[in-house]
PDB file of N, CA and C in Angstrom:
ATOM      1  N   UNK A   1       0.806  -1.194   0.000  1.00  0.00           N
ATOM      2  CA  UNK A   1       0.000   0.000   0.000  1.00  0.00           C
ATOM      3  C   UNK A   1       0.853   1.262   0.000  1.00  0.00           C
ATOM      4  N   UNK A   2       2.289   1.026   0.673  1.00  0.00           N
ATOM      5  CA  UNK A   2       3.125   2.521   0.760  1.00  0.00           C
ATOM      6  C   UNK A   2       2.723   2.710  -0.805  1.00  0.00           C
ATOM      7  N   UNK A   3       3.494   1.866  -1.772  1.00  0.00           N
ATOM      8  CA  UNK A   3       3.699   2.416  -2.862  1.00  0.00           C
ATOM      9  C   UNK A   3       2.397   3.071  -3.501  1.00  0.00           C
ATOM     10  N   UNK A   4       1.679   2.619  -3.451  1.00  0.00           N
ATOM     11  CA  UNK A   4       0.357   3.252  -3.686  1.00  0.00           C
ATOM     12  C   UNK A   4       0.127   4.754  -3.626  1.00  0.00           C
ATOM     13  N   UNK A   5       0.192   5.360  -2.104  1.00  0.00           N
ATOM     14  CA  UNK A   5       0.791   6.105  -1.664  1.00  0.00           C
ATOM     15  C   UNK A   5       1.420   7.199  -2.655  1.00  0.00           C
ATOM     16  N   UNK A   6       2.821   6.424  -2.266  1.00  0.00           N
ATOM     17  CA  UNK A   6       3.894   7.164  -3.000  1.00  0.00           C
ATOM     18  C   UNK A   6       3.546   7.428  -4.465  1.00  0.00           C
ATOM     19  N   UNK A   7       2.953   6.879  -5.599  1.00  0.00           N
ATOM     20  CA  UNK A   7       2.135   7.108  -6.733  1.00  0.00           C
ATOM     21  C   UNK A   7       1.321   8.014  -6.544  1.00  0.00           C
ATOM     22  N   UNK A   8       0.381   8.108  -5.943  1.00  0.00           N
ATOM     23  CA  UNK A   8      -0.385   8.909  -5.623  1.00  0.00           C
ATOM     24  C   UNK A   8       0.168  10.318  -5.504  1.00  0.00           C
ATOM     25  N   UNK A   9       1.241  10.430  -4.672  1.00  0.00           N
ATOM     26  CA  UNK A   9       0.964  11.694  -4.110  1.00  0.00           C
ATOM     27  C   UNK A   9       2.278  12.285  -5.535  1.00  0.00           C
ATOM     28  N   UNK A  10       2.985  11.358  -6.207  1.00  0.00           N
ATOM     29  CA  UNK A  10       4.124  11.791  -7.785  1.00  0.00           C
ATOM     30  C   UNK A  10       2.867  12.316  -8.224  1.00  0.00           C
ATOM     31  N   UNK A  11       1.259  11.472  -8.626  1.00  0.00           N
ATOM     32  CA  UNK A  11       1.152  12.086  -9.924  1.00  0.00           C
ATOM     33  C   UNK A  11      -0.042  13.359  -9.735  1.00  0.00           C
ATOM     34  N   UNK A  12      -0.132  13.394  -8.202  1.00  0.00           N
ATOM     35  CA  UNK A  12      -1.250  14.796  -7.731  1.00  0.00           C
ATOM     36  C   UNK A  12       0.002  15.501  -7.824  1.00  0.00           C
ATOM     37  N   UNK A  13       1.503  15.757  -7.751  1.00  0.00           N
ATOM     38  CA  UNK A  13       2.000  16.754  -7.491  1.00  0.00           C
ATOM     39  C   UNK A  13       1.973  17.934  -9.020  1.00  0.00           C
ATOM     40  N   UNK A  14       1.740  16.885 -10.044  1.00  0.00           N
ATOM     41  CA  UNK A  14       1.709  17.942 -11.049  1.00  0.00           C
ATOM     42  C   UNK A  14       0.215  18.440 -11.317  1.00  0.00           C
ATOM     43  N   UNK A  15      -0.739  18.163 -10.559  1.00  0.00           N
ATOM     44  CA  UNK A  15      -1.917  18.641 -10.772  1.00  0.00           C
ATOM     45  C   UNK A  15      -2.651  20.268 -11.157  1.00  0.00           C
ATOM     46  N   UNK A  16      -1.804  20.674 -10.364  1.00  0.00           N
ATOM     47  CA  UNK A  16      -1.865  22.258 -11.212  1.00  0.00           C
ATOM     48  C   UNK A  16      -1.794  22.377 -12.617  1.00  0.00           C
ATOM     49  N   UNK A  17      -0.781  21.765 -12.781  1.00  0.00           N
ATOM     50  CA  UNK A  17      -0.441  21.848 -14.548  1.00  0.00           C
ATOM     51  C   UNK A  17      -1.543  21.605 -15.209  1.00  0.00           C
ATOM     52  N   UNK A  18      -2.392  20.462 -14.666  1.00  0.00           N
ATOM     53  CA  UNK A  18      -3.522  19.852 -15.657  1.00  0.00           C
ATOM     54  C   UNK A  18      -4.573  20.662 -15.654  1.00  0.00           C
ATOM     55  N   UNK A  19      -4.899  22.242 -14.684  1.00  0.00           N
ATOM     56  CA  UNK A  19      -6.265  22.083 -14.566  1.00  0.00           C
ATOM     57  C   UNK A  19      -6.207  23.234 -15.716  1.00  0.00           C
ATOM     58  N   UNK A  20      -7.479  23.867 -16.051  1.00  0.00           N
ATOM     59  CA  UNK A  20      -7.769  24.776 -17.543  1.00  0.00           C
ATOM     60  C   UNK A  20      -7.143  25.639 -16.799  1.00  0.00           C
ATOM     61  N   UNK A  21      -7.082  27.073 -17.856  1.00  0.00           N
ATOM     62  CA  UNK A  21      -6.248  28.372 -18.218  1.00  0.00           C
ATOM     63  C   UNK A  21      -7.571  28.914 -18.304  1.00  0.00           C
ATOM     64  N   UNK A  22      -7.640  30.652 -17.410  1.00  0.00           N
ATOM     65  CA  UNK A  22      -9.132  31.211 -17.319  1.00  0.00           C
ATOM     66  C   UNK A  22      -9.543  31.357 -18.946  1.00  0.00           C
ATOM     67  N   UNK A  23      -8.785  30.991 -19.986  1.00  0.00           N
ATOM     68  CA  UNK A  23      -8.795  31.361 -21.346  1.00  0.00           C
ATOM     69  C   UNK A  23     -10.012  30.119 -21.938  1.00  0.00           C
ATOM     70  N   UNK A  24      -9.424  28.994 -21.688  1.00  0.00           N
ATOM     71  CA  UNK A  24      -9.780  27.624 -21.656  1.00  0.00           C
ATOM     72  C   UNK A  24     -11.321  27.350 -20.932  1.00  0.00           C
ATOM     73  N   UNK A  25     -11.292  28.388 -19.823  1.00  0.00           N
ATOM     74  CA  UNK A  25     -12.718  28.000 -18.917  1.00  0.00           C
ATOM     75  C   UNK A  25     -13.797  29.107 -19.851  1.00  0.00           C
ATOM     76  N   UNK A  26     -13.306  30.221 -20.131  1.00  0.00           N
ATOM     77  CA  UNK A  26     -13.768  31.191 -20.674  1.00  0.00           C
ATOM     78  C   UNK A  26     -14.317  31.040 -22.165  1.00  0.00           C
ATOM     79  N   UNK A  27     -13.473  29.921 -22.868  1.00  0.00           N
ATOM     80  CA  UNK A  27     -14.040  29.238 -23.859  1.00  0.00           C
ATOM     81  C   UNK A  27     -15.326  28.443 -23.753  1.00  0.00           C
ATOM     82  N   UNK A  28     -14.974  27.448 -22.645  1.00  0.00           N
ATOM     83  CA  UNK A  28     -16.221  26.492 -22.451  1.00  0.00           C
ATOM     84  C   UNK A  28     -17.355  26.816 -22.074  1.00  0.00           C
ATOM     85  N   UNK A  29     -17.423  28.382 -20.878  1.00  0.00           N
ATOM     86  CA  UNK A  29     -18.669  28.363 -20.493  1.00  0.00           C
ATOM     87  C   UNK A  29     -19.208  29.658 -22.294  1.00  0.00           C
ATOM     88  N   UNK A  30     -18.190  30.248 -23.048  1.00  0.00           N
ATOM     89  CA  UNK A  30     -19.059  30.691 -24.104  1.00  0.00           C
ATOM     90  C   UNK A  30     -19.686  29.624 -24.903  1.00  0.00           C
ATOM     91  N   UNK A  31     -19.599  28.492 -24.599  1.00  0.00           N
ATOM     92  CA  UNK A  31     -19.918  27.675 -25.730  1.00  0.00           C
ATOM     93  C   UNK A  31     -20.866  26.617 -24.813  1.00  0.00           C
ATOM     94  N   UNK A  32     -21.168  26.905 -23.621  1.00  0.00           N
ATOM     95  CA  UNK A  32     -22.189  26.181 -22.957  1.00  0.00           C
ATOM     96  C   UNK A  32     -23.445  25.998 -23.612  1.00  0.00           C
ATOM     97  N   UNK A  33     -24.132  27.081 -23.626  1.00  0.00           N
ATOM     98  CA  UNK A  33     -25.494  27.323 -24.545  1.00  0.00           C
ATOM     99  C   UNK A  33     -25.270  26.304 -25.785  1.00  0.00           C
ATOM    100  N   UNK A  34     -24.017  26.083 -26.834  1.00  0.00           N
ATOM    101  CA  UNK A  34     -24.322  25.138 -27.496  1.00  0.00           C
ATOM    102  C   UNK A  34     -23.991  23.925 -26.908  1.00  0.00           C
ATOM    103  N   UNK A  35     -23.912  23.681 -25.804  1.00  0.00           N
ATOM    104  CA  UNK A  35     -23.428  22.402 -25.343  1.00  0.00           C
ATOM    105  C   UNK A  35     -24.488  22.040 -24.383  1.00  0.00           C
ATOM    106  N   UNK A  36     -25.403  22.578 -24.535  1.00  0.00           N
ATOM    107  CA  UNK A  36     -26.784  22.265 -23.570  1.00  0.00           C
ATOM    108  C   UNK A  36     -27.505  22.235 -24.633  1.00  0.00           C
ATOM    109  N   UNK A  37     -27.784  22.763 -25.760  1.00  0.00           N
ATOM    110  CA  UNK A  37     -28.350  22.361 -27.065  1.00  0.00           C
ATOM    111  C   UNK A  37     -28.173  20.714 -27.390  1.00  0.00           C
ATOM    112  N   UNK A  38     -26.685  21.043 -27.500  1.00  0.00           N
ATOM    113  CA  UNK A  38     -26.676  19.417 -28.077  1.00  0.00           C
ATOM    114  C   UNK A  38     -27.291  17.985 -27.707  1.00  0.00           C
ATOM    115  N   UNK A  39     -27.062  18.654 -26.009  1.00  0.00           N
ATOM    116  CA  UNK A  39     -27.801  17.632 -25.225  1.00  0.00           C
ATOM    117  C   UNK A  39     -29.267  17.287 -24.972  1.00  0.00           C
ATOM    118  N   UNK A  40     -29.859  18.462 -25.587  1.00  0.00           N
ATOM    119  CA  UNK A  40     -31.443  18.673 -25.518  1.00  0.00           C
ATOM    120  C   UNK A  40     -31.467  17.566 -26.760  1.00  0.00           C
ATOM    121  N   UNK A  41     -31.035  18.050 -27.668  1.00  0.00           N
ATOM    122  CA  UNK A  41     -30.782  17.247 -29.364  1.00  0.00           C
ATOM    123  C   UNK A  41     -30.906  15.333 -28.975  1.00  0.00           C
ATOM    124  N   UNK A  42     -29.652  15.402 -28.177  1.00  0.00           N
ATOM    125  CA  UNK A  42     -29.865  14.546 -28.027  1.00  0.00           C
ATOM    126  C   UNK A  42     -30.551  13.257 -27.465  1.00  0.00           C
ATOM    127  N   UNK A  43     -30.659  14.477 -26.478  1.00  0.00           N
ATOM    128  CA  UNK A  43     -32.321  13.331 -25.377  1.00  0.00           C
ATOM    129  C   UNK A  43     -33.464  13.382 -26.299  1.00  0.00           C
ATOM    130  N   UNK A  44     -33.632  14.145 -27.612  1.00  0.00           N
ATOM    131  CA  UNK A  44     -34.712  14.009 -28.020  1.00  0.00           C
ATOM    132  C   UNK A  44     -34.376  12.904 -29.354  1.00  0.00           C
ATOM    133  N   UNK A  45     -33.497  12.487 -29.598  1.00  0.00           N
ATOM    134  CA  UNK A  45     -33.014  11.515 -30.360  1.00  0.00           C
ATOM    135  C   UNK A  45     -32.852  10.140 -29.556  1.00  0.00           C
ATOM    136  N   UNK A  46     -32.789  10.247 -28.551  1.00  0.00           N
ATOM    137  CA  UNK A  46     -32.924   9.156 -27.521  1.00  0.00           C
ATOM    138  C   UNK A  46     -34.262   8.472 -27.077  1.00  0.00           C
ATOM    139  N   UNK A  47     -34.910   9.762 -26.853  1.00  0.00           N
ATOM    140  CA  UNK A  47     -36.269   9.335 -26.696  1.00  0.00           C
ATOM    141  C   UNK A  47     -37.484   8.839 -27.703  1.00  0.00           C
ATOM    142  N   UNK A  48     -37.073   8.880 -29.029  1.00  0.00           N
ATOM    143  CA  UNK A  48     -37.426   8.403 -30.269  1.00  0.00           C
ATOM    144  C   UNK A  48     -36.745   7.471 -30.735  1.00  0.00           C
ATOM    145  N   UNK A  49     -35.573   6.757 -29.912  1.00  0.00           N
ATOM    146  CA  UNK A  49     -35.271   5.743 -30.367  1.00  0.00           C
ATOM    147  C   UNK A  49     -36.235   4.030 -30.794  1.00  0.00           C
ATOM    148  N   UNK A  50     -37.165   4.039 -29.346  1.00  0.00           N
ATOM    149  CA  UNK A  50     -37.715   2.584 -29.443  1.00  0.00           C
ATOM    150  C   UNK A  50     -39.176   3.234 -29.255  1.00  0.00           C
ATOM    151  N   UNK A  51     -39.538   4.397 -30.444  1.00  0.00           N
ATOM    152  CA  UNK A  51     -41.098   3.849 -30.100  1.00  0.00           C
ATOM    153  C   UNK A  51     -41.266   4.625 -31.801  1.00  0.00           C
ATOM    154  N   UNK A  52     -43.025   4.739 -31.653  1.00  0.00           N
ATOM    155  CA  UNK A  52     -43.437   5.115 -33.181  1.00  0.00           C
ATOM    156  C   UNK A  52     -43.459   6.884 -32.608  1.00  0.00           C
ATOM    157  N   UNK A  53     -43.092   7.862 -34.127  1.00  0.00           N
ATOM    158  CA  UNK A  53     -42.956   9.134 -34.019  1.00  0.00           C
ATOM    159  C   UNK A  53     -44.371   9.595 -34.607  1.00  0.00           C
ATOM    160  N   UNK A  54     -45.157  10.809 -33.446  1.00  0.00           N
ATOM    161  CA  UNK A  54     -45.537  11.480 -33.573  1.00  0.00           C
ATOM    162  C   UNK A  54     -45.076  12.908 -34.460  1.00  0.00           C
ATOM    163  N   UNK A  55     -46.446  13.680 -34.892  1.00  0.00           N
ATOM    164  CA  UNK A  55     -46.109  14.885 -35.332  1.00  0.00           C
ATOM    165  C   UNK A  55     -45.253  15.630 -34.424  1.00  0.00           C
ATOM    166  N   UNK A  56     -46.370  15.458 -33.168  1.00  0.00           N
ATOM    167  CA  UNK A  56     -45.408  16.254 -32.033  1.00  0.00           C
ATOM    168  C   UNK A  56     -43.519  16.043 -31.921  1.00  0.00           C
ATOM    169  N   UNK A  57     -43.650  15.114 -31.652  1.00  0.00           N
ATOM    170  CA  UNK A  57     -42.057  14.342 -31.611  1.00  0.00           C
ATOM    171  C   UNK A  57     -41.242  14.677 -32.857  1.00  0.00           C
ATOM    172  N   UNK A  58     -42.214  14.978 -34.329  1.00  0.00           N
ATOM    173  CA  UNK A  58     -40.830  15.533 -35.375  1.00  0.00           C
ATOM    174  C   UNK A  58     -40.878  17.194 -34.876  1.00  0.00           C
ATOM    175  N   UNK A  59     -41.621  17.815 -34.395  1.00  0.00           N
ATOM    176  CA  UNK A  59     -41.744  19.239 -34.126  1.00  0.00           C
ATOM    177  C   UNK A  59     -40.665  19.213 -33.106  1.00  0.00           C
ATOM    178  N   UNK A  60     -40.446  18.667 -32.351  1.00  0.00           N
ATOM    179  CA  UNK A  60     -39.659  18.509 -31.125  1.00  0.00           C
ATOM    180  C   UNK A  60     -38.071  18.497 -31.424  1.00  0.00           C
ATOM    181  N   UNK A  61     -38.009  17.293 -32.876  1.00  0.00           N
ATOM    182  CA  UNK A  61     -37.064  17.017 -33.069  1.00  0.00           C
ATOM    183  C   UNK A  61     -36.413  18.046 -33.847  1.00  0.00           C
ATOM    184  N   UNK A  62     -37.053  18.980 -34.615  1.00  0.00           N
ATOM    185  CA  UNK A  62     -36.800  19.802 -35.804  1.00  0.00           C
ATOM    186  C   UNK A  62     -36.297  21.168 -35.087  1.00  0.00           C
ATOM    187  N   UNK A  63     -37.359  21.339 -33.537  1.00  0.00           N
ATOM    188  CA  UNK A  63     -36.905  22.749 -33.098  1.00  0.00           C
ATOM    189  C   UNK A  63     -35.677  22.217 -32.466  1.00  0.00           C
ATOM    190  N   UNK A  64     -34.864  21.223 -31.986  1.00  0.00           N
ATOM    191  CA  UNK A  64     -33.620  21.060 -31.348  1.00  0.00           C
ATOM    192  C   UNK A  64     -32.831  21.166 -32.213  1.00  0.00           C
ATOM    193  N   UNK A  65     -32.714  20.672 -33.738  1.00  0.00           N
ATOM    194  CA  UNK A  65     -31.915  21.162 -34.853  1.00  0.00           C
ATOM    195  C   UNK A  65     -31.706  22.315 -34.997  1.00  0.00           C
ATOM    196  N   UNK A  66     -32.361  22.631 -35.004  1.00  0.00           N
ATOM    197  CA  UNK A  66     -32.617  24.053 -35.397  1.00  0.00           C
ATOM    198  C   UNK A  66     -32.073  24.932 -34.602  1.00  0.00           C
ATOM    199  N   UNK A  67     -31.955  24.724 -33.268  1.00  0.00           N
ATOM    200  CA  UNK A  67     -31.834  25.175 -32.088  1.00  0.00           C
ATOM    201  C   UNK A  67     -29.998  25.034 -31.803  1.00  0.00           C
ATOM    202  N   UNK A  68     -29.903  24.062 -32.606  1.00  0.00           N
ATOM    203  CA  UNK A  68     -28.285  24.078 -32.403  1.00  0.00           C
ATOM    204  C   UNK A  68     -27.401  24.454 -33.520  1.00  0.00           C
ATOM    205  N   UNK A  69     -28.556  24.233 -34.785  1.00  0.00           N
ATOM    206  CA  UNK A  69     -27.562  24.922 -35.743  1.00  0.00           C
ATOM    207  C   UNK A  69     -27.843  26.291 -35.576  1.00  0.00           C
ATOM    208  N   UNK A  70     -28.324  27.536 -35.462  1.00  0.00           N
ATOM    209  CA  UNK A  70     -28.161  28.417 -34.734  1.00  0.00           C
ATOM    210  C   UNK A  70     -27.567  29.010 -33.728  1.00  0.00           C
ATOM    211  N   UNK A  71     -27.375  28.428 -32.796  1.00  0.00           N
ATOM    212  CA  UNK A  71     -26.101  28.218 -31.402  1.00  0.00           C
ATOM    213  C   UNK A  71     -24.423  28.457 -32.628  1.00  0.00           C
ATOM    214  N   UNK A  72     -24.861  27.414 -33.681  1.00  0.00           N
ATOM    215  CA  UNK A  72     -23.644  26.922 -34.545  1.00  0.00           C
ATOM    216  C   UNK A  72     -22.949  27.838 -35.116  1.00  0.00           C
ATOM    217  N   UNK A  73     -24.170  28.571 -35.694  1.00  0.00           N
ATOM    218  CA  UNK A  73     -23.686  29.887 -36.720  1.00  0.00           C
ATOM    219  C   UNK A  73     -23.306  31.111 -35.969  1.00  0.00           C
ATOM    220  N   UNK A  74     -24.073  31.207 -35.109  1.00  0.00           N
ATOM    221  CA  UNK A  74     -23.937  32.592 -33.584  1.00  0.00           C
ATOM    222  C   UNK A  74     -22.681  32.418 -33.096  1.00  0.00           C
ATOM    223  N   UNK A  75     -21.591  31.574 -33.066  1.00  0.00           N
ATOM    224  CA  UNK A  75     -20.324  30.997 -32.494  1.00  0.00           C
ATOM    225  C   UNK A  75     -19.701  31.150 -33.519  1.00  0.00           C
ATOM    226  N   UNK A  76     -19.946  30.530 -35.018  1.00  0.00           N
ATOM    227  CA  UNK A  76     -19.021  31.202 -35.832  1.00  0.00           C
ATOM    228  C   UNK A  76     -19.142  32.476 -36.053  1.00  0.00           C
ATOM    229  N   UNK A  77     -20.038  33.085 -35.904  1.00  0.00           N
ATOM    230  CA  UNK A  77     -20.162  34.514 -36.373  1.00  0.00           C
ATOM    231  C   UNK A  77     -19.492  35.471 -35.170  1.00  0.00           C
ATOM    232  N   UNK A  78     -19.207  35.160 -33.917  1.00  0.00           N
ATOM    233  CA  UNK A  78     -19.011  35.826 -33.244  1.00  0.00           C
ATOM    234  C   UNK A  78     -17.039  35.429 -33.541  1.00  0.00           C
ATOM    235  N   UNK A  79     -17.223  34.218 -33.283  1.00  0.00           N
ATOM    236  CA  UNK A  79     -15.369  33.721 -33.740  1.00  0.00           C
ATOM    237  C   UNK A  79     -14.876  34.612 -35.073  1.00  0.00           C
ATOM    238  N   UNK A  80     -15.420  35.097 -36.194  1.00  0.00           N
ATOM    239  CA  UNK A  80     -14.842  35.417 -37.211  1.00  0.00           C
ATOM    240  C   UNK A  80     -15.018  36.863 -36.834  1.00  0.00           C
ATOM    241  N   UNK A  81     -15.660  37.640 -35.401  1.00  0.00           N
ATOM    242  CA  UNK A  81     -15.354  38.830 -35.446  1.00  0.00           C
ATOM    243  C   UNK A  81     -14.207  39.260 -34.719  1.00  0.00           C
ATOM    244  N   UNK A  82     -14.116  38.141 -33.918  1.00  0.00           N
ATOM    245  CA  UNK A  82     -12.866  38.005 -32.981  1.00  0.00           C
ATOM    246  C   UNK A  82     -11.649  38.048 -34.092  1.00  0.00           C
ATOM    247  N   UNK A  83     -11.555  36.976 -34.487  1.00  0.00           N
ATOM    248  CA  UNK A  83     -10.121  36.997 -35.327  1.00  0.00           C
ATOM    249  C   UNK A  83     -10.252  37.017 -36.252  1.00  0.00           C
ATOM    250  N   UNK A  84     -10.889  38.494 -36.828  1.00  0.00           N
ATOM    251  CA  UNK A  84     -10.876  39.394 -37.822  1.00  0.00           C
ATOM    252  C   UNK A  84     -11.423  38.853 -39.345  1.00  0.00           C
ATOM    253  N   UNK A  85     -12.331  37.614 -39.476  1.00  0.00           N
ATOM    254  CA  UNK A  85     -12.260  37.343 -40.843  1.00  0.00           C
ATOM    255  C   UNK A  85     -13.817  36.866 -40.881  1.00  0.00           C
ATOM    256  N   UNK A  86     -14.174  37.103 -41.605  1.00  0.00           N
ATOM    257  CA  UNK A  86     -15.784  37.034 -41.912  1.00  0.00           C
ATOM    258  C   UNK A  86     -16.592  35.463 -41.618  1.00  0.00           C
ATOM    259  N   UNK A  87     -17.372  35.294 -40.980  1.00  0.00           N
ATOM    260  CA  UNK A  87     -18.172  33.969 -41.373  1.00  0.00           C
ATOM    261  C   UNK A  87     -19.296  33.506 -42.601  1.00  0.00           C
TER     262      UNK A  87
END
């Protein structure tokens, strides 16, 4: 068990190194909104897996598309104002 231990505490010592850069966190939460999209997308692709589709259920399915390719274009469009080149 020492060695265990002793592993342990080598590979927490570089743990700082691993965690994000406020640049890195600052990325992810701009891109949350599409990353809660996707997941809407996808529970609704999940939940139409094992049964028969309603109208309702393609309406459902069409506004989550929709919903993320929008997220999609709003991210490139904002990225190409950032570093200067058109979307």
């Amino acid at each position: 068990m020492e060695h265990i231990v002793t592993l342990q505490e080598a590979v927490t010592a570089f743990a700082d190194w691993l965690e994000p850069t406020n640049a890195e966190l600052d990325a992810i939460d701009a891109e949350m909104p599409l990353i809660r999209a996707d997941v809407e997308l996808l529970d609704v692709q999940i939940s139409l897996l094992d049964r028969l589709v309603t109208e309702t259920d393609m309406r459902r399915l069409r506004r989550a598309r929709r919903r993320v390719l929008a997220l999609r274009c709003e991210l490139t469009n904002q990225a190409g104002t950032v570093t200067g080149w058109a979307a």
